[in-house]
N, C-alpha and C. Protein backbone atom coordinates (compact mmCIF):
# COMPACT_ATOMS: atom_id res chain seq x y z
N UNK A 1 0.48 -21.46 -41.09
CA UNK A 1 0.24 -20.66 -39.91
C UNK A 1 -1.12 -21.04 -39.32
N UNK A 2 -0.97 -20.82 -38.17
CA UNK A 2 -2.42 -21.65 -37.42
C UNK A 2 -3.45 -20.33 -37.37
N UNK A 3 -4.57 -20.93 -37.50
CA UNK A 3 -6.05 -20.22 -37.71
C UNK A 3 -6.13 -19.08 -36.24
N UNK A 4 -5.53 -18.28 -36.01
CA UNK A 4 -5.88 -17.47 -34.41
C UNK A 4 -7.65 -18.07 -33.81
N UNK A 5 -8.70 -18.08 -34.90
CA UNK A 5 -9.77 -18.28 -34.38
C UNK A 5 -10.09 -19.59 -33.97
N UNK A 6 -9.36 -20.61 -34.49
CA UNK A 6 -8.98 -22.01 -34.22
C UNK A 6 -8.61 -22.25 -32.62
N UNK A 7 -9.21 -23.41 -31.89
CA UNK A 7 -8.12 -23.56 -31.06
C UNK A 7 -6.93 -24.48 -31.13
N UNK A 8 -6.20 -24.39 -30.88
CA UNK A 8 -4.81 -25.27 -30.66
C UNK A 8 -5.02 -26.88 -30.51
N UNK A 9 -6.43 -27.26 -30.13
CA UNK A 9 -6.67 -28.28 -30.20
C UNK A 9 -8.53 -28.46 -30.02
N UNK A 10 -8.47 -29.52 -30.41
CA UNK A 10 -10.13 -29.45 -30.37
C UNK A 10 -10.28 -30.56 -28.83
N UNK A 11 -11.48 -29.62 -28.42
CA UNK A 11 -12.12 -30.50 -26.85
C UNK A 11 -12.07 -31.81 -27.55
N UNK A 12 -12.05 -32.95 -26.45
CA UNK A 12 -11.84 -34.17 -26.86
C UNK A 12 -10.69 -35.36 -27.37
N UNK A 13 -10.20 -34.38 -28.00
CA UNK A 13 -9.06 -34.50 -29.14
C UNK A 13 -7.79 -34.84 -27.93
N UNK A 14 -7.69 -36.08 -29.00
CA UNK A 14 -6.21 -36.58 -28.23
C UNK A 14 -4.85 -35.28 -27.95
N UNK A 15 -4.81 -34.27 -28.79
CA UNK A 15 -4.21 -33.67 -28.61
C UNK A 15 -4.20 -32.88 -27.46
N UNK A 16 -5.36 -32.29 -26.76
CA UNK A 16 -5.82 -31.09 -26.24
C UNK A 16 -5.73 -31.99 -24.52
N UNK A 17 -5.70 -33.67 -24.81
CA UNK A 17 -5.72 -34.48 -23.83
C UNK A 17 -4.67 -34.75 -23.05
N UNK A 18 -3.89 -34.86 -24.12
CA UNK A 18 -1.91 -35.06 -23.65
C UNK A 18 -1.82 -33.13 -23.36
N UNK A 19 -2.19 -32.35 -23.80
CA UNK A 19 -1.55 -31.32 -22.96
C UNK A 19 -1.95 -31.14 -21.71
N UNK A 20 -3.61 -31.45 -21.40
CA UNK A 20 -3.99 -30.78 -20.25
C UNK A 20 -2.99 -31.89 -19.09
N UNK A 21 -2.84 -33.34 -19.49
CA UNK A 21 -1.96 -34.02 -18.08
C UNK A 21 -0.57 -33.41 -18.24
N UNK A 22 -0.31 -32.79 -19.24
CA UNK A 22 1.14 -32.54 -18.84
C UNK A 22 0.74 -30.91 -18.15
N UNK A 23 0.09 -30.56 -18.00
CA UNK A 23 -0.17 -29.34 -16.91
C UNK A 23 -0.01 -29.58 -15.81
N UNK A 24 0.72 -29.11 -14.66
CA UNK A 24 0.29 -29.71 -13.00
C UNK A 24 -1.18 -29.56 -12.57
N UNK A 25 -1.13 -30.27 -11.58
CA UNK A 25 -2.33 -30.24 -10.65
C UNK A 25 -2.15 -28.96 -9.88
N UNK A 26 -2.93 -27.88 -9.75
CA UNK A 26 -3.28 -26.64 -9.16
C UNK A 26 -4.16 -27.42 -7.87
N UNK A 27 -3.96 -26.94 -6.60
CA UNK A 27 -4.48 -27.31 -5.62
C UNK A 27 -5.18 -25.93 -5.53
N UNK A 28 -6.70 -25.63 -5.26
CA UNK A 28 -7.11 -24.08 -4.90
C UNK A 28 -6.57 -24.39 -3.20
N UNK A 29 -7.30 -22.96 -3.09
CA UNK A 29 -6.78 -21.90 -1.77
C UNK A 29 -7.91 -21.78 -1.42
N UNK A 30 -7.79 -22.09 -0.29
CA UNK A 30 -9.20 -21.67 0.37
C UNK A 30 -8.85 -20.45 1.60
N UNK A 31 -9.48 -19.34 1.75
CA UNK A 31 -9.15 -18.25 2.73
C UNK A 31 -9.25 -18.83 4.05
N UNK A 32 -9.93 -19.99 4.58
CA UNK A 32 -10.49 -20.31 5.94
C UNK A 32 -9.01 -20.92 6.11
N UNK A 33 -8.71 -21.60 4.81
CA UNK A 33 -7.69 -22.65 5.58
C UNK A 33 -5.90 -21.88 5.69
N UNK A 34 -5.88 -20.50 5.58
CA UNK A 34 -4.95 -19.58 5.36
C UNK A 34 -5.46 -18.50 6.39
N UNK A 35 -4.73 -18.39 7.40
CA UNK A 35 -4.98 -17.35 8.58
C UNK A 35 -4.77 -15.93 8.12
N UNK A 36 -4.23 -15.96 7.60
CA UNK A 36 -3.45 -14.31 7.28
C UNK A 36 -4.19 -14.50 6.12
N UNK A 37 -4.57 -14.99 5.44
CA UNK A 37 -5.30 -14.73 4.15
C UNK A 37 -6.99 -14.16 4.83
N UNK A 38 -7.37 -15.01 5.47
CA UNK A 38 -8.59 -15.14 6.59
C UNK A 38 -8.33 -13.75 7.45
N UNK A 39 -7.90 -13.20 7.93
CA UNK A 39 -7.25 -11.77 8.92
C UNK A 39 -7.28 -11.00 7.20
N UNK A 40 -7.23 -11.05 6.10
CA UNK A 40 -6.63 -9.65 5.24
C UNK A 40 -8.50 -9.66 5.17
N UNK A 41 -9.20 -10.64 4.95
CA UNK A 41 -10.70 -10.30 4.63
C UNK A 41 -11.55 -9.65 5.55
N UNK A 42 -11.20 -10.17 6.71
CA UNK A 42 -12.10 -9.60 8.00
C UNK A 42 -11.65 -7.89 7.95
N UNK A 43 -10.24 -8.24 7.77
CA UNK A 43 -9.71 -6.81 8.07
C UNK A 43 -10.89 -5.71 6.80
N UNK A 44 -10.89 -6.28 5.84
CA UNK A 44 -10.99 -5.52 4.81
C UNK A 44 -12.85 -5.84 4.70
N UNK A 45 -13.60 -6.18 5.28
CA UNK A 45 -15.04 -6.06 5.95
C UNK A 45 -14.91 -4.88 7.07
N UNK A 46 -14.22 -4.97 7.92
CA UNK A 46 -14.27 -4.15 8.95
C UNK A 46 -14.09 -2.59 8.44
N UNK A 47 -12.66 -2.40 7.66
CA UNK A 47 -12.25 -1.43 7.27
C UNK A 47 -13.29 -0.71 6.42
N UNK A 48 -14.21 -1.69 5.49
CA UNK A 48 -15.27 -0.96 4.93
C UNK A 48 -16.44 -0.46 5.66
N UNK A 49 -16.75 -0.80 7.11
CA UNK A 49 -17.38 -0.37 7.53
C UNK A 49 -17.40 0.60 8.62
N UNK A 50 -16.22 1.01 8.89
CA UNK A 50 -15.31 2.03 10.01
C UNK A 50 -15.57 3.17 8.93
N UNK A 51 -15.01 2.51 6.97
CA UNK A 51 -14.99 3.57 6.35
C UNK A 51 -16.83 4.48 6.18
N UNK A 52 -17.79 3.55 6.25
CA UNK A 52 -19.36 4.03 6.18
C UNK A 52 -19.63 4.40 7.56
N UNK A 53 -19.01 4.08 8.37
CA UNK A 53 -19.25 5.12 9.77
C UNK A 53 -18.78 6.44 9.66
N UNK A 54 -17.72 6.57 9.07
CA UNK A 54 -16.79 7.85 9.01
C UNK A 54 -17.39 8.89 7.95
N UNK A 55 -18.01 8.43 7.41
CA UNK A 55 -18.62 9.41 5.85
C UNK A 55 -19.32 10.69 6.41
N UNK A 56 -19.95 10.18 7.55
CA UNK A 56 -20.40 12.02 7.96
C UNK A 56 -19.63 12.65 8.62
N UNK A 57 -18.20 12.05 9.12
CA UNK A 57 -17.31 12.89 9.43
C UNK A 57 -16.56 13.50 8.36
N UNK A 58 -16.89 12.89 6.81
CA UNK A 58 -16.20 13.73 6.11
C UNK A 58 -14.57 12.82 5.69
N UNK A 59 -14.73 11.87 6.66
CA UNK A 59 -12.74 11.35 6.44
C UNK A 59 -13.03 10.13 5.87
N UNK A 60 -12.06 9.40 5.15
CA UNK A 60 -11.66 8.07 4.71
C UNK A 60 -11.00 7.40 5.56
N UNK A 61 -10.23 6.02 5.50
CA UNK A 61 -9.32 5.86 6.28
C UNK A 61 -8.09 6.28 6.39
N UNK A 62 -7.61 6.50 4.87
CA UNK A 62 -6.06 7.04 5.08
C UNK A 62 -6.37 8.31 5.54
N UNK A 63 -7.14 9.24 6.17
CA UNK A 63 -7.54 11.00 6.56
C UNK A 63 -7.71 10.47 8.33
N UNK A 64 -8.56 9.30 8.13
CA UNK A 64 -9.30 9.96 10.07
C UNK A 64 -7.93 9.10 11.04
N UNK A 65 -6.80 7.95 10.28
CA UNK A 65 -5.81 7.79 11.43
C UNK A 65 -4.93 9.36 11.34
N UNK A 66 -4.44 10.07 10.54
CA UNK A 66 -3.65 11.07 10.75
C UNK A 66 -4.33 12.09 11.62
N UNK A 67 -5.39 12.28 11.64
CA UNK A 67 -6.73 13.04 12.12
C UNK A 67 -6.66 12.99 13.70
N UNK A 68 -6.56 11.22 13.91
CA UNK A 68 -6.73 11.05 15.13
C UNK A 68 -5.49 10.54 16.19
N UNK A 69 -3.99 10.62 15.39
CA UNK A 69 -2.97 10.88 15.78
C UNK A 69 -2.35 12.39 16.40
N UNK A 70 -3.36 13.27 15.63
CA UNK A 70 -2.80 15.03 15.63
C UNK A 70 -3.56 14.98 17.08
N UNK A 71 -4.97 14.96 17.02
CA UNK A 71 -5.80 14.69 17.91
C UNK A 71 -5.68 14.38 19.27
N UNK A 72 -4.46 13.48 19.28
CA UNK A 72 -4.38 12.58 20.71
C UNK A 72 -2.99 13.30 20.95
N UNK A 73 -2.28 13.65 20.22
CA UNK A 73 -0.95 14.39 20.30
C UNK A 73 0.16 13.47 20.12
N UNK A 74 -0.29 12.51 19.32
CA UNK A 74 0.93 11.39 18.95
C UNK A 74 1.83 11.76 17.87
N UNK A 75 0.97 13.09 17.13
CA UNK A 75 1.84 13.78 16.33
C UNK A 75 1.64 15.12 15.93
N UNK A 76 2.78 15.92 15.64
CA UNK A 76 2.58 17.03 15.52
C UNK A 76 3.31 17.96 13.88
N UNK A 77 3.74 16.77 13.32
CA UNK A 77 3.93 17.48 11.93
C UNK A 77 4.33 16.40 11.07
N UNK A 78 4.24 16.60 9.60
CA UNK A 78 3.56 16.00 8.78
C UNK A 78 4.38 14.59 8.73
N UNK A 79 6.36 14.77 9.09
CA UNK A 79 7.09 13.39 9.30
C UNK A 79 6.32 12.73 10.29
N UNK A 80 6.12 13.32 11.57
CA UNK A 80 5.64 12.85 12.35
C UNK A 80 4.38 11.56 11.97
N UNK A 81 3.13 12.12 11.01
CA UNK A 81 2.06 11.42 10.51
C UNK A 81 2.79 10.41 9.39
N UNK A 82 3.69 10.55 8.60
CA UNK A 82 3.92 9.82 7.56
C UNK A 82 5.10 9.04 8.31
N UNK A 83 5.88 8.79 9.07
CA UNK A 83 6.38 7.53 9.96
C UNK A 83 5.10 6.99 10.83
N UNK A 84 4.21 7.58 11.46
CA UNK A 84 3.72 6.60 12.30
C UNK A 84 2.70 5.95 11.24
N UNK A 85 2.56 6.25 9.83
CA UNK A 85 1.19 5.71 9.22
C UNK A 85 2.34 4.98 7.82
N UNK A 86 3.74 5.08 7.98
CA UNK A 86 3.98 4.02 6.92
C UNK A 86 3.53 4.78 5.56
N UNK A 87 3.76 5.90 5.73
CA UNK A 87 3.26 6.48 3.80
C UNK A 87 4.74 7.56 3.69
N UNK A 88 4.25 7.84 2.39
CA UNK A 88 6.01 8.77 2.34
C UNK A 88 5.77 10.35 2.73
N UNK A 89 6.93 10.59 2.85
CA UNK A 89 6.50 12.23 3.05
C UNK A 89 5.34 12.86 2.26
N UNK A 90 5.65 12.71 0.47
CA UNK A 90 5.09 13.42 -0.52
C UNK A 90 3.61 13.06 -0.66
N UNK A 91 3.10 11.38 -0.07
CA UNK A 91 1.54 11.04 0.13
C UNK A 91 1.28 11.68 1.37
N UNK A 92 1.97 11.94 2.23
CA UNK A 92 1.59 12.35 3.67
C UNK A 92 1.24 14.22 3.40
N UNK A 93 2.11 14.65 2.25
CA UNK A 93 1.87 15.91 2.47
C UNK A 93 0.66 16.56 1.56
N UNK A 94 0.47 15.45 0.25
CA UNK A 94 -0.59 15.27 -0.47
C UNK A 94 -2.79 15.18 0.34
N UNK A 95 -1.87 14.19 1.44
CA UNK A 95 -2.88 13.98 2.30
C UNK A 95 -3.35 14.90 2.73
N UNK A 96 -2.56 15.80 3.85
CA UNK A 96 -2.92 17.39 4.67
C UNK A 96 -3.56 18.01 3.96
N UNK A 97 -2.87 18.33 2.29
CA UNK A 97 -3.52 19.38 1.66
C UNK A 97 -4.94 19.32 1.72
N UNK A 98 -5.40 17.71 1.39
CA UNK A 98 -6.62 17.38 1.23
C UNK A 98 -7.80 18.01 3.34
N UNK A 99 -6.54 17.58 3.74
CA UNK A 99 -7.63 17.69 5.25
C UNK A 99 -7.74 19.04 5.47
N UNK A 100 -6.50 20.42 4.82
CA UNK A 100 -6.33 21.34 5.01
C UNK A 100 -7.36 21.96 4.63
N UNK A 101 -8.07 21.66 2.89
CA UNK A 101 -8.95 22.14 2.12
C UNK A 101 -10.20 21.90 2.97
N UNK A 102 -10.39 20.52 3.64
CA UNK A 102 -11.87 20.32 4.26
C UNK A 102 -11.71 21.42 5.48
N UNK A 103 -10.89 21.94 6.05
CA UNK A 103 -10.85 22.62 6.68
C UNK A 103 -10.41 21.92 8.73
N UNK A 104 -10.20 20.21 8.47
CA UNK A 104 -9.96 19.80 9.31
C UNK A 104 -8.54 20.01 10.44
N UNK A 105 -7.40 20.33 9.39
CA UNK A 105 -6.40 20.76 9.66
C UNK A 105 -5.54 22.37 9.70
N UNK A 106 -5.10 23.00 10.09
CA UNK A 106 -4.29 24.54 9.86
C UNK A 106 -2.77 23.39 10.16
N UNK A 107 -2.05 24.37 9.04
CA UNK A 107 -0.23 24.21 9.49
C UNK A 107 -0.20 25.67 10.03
N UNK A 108 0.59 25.92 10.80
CA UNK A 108 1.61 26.86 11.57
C UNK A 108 2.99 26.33 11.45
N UNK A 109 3.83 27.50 10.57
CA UNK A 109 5.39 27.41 10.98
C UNK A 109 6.08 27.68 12.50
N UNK A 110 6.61 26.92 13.05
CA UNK A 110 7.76 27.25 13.94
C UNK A 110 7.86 28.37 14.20
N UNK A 111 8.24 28.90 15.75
CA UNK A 111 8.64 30.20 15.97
C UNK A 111 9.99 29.87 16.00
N UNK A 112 10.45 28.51 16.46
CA UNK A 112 11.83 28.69 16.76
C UNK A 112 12.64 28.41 15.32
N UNK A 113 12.26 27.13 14.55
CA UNK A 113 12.61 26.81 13.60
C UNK A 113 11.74 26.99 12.22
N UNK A 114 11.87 27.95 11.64
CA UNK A 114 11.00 28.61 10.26
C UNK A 114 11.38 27.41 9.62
N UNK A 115 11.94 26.08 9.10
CA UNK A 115 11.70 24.74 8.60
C UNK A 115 10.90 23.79 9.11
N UNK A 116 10.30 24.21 10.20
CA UNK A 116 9.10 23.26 10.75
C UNK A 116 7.44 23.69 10.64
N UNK A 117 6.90 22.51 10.45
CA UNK A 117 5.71 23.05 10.45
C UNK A 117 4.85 22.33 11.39
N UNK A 118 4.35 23.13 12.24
CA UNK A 118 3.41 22.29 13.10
C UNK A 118 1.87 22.37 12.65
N UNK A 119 1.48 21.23 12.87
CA UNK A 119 0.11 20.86 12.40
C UNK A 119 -0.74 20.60 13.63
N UNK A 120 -2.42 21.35 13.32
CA UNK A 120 -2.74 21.30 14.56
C UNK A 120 -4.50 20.78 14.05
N UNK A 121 -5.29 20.30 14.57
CA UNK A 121 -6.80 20.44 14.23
C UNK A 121 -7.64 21.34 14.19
N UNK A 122 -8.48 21.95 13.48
CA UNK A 122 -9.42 23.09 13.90
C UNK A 122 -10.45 22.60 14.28
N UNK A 123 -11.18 23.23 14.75
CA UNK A 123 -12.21 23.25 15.80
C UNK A 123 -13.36 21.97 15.00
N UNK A 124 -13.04 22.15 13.73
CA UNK A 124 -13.71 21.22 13.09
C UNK A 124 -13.28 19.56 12.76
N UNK A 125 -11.94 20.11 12.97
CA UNK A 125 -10.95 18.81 13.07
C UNK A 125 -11.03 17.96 14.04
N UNK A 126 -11.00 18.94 15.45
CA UNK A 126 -11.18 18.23 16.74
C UNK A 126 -12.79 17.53 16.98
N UNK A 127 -13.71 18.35 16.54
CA UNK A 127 -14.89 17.44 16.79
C UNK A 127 -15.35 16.00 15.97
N UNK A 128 -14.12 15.65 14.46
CA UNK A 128 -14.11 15.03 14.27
C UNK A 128 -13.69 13.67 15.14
N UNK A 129 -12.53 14.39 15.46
CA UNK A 129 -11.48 13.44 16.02
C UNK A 129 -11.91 12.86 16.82
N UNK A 130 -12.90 13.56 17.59
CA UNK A 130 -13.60 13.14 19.16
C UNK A 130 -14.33 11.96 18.61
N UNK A 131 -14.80 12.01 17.28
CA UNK A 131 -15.59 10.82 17.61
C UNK A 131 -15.11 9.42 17.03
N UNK A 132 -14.02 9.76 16.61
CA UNK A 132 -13.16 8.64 15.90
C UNK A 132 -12.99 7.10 16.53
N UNK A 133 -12.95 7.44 18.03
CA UNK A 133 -12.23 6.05 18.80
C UNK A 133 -13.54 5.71 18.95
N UNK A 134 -14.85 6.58 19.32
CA UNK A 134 -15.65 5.55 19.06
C UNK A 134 -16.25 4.84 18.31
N UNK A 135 -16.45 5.21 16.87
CA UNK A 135 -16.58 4.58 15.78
C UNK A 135 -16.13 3.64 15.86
N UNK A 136 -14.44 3.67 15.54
CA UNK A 136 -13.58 2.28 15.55
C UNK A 136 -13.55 1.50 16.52
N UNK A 137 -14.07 1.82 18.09
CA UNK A 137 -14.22 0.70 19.15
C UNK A 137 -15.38 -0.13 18.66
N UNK A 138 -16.33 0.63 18.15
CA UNK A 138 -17.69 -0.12 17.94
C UNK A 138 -17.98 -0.91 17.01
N UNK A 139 -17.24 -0.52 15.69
CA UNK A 139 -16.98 -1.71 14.90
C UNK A 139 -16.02 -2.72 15.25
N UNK A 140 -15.04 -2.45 15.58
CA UNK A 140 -14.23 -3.55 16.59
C UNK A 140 -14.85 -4.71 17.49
N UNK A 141 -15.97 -4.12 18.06
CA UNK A 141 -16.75 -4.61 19.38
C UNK A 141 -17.33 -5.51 18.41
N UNK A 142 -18.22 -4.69 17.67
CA UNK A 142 -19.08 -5.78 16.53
C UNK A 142 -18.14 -6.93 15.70
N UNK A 143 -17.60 -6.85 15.55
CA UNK A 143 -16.79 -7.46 14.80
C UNK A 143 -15.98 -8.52 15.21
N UNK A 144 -15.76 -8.55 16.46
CA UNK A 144 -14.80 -9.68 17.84
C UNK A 144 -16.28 -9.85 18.97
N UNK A 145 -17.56 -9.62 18.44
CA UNK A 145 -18.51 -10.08 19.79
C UNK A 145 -18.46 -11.73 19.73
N UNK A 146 -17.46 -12.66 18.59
CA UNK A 146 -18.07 -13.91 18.81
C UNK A 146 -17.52 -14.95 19.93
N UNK A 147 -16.19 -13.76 19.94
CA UNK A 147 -15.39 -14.45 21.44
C UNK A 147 -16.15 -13.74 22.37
N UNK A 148 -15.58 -14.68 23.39
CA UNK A 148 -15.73 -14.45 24.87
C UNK A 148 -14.53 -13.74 25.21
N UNK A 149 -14.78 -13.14 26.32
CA UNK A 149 -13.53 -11.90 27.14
C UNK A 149 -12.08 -12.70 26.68
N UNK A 150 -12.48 -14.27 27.53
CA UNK A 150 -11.16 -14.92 27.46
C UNK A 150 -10.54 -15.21 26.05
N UNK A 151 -11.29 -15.52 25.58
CA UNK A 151 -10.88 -16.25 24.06
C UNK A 151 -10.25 -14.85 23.59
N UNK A 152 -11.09 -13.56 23.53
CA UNK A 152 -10.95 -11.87 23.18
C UNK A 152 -9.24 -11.53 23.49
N UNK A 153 -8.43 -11.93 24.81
CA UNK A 153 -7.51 -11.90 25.53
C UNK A 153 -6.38 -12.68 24.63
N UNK A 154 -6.82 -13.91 24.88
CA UNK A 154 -6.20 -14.99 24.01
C UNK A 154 -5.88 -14.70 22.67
N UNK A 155 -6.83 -14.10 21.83
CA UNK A 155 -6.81 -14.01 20.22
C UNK A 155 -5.28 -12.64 20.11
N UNK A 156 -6.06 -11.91 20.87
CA UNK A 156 -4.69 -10.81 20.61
C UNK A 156 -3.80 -10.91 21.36
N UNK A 157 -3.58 -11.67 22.20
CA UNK A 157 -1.63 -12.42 22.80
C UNK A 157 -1.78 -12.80 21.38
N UNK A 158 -2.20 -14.00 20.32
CA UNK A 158 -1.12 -14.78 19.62
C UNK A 158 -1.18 -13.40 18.31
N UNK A 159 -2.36 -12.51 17.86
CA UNK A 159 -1.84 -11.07 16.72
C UNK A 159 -0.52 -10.13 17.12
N UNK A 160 -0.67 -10.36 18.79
CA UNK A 160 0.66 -9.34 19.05
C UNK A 160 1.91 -10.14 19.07
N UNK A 161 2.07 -11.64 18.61
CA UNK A 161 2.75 -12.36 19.29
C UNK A 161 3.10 -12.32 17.64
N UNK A 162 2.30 -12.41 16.73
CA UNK A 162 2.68 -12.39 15.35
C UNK A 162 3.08 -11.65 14.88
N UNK A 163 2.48 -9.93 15.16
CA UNK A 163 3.52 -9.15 14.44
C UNK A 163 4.42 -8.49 15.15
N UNK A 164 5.11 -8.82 16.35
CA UNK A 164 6.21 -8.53 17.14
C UNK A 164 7.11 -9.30 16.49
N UNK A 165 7.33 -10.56 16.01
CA UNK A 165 7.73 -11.50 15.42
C UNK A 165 8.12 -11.29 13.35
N UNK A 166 7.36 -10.53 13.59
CA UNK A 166 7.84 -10.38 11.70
C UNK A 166 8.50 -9.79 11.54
N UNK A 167 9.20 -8.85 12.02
CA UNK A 167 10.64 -8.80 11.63
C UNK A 167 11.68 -10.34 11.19
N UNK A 168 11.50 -10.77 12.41
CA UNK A 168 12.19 -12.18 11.86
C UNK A 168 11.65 -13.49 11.28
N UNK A 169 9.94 -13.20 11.43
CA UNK A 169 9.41 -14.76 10.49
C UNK A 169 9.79 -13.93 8.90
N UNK A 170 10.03 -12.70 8.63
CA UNK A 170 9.71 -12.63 7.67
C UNK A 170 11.24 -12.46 7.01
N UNK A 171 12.50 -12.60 7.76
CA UNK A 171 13.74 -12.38 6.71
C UNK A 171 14.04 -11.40 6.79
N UNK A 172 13.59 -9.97 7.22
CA UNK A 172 13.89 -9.27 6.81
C UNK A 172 13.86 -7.81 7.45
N UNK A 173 13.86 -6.58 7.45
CA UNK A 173 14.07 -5.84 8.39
C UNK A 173 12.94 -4.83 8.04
N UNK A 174 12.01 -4.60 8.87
CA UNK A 174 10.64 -3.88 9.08
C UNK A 174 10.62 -3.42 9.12
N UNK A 175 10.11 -2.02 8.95
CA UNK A 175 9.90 -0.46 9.79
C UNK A 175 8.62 -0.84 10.07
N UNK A 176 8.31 -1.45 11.15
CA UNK A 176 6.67 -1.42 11.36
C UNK A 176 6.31 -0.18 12.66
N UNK A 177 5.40 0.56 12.55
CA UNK A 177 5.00 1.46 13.64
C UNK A 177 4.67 0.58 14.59
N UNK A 178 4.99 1.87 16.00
CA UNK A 178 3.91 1.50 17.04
C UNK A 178 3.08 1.28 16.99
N UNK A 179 1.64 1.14 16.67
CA UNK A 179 0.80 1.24 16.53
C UNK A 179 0.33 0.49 15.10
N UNK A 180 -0.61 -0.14 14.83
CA UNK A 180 -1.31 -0.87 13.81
C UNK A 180 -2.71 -0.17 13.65
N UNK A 181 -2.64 0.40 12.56
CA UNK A 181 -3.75 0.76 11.89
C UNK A 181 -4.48 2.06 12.35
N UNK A 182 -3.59 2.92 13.24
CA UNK A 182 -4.04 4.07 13.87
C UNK A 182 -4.14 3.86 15.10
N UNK A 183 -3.49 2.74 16.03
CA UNK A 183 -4.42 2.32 17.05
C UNK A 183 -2.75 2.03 18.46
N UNK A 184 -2.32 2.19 18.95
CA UNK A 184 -1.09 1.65 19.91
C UNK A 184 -1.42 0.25 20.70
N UNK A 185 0.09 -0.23 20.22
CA UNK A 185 -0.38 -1.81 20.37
C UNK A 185 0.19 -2.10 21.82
N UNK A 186 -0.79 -1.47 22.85
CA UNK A 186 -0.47 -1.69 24.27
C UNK A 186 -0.05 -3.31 24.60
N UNK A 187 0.45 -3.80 25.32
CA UNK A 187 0.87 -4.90 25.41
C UNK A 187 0.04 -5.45 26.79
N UNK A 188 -0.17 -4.41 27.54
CA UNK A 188 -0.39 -4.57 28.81
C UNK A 188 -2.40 -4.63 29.04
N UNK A 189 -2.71 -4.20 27.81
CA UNK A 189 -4.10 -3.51 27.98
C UNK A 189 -4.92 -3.92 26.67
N UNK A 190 -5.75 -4.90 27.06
CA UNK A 190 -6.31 -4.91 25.54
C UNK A 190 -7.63 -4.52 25.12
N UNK A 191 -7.85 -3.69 23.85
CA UNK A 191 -8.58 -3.35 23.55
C UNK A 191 -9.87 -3.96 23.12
N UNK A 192 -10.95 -3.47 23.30
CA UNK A 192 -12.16 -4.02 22.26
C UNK A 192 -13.17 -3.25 22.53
């Protein structure tokens, strides 16, 4: 039986020599040379810093898009937030509790239908909310100042051109929201 503290072959050793060529050649990955690999990092720089803007509002990211969906009136109960944000009912309702406790959110049942619950902001909710789009414009702004207007124009035709398209680059059938990342992906109007 072989020594566990042993290795399998000693550096040098003809043995340890014939295994490493019968290994393939691993080519690395580089993020620059992978777009969507390159887009998940920026994304995830940005996102950390939308999230250190948001800390004196009290929200994270999965809290200030539902926050600022109720807010704008893109939604008004809890399916409503958990289809447009892609989470399930039971994280979506997990979530409220949490915004309910900070005191950002009240539910109200239905007058007409006692199985509905409408969700609304409190006064503390709403002054969050107010300041939400500008946070996220401003890290946005910072974050895309290296284009120019045109290039700015250009970059998001070919992001909207990509994920309008994944349904079918990708095989397969999407539920992707309106909207990306809390935000409506106007076609006509672009943001920054």
């Amino acid at each position: 039986m072989q020594d566990p503290s042993r290795p399998l072959a000693e550096p040098g050793s003809d043995a340890l020599d014939s295994r490493l060529d019968a290994l393939p050649v691993i080519e690395p990955i580089k993020a620059a040379n992978f777009p969507c690999w390159l887009m998940r990092i920026i994304s995830t720089v940005v996102r950390a810093e939308v999230d250190r803007r948001m800390e004196p509002l009290g929200l994270t990211q999965a809290q200030w898009i539902p926050v600022l969906r109720l807010g704008s009136g893109e939604a008004q109960t809890a399916a409503d937030l958990a289809r447009s944000t892609m989470q399930t009912p039971g994280a979506m309702t997990r979530l409220i509790d949490r915004l309910v406790d900070k005191g950002i959110i009240e539910r109200e049942r239905s007058s007409d239908d006692r199985r509905v619950v409408h969700l609304r902001l409190t006064a503390e909710g709403m002054q969050a909310a107010a300041q939400v789009p500008d946070i996220v414009k401003s890290v946005n702004q910072a974050a895309l100042s290296p284009l120019s207007p045109e290039e700015l124009v250009q970059f998001q035709g070919y992001l909207r051109r990509i994920y309008q398209a994944l349904p079918q680059t990708m095989g397969q059938a999407l539920n992707l929201p309106d909207g990306v990342g809390g935000c409506a992906m106007a076609a006509d109007e672009p943001e920054h």
